[in-house]
Protein backbone atom coordinates (compact mmCIF):
# COMPACT_ATOMS: atom_id res chain seq x y z
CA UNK A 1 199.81 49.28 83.90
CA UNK A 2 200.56 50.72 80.20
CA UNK A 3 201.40 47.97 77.54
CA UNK A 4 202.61 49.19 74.30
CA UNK A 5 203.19 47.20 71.33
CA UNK A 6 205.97 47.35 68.57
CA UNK A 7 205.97 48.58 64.88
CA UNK A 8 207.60 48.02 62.01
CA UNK A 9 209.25 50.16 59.69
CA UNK A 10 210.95 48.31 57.15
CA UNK A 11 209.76 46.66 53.71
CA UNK A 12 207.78 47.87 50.84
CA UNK A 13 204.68 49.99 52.00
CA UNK A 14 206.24 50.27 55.40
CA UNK A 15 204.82 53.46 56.32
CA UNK A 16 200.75 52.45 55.37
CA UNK A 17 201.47 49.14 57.23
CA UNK A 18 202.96 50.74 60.17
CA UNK A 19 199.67 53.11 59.88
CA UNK A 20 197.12 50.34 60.54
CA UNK A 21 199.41 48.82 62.79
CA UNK A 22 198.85 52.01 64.85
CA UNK A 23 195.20 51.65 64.31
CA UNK A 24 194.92 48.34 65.25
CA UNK A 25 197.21 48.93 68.36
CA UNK A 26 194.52 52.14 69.21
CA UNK A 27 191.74 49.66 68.97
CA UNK A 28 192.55 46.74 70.78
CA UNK A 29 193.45 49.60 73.90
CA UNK A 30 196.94 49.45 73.78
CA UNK A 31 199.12 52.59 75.15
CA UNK A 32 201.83 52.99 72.89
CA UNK A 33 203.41 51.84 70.00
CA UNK A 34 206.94 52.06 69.28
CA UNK A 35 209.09 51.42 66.11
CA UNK A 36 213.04 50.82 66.05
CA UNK A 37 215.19 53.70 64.97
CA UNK A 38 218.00 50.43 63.85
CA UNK A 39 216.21 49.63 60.19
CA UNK A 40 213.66 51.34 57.38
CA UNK A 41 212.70 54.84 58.07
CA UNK A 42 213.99 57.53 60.48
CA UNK A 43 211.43 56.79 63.91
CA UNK A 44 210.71 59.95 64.89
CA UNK A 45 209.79 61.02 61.12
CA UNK A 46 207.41 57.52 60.52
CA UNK A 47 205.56 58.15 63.70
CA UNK A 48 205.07 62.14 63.10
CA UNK A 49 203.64 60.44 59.38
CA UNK A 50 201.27 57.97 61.51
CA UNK A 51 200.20 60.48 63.30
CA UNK A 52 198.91 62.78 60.61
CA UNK A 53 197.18 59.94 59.46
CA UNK A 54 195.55 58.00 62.27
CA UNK A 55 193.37 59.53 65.06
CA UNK A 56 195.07 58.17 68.05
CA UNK A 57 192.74 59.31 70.66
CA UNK A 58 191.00 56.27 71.68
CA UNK A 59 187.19 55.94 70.68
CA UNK A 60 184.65 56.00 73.87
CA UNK A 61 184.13 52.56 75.04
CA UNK A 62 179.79 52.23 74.46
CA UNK A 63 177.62 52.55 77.18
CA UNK A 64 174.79 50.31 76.29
């Protein structure tokens, strides 16, 4: 099963926070994360911004 997570994208500094929230999100394994397209920025135009600044490809778990 996928399990996303939600973002925000209102407030000051919205688009940084909702950055690390997408980094955080990547970390802990999560699938997804989605933001509302009802308050702060356009959703289509924060994500395309969160992706230019996260790597979203999942780091490979260690083999130790």
């Amino acid at each position: 099963m996928r399990i996303g997570l939600m973002g925000s994208t209102d407030g000051e500094g919205a688009l940084a926070t909702l950055a690390e929230q997408a980094r955080v999100v990547r970390d802990a394994g999560f699938s997804t994360l989605w933001t509302s397209q009802i308050f702060g920025y356009d959703a289509l135009t924060a994500l395309a911004v969160v992706g230019r600044e996260v790597d979203l490809e999942r780091p490979e778990p260690r083999r130790d």
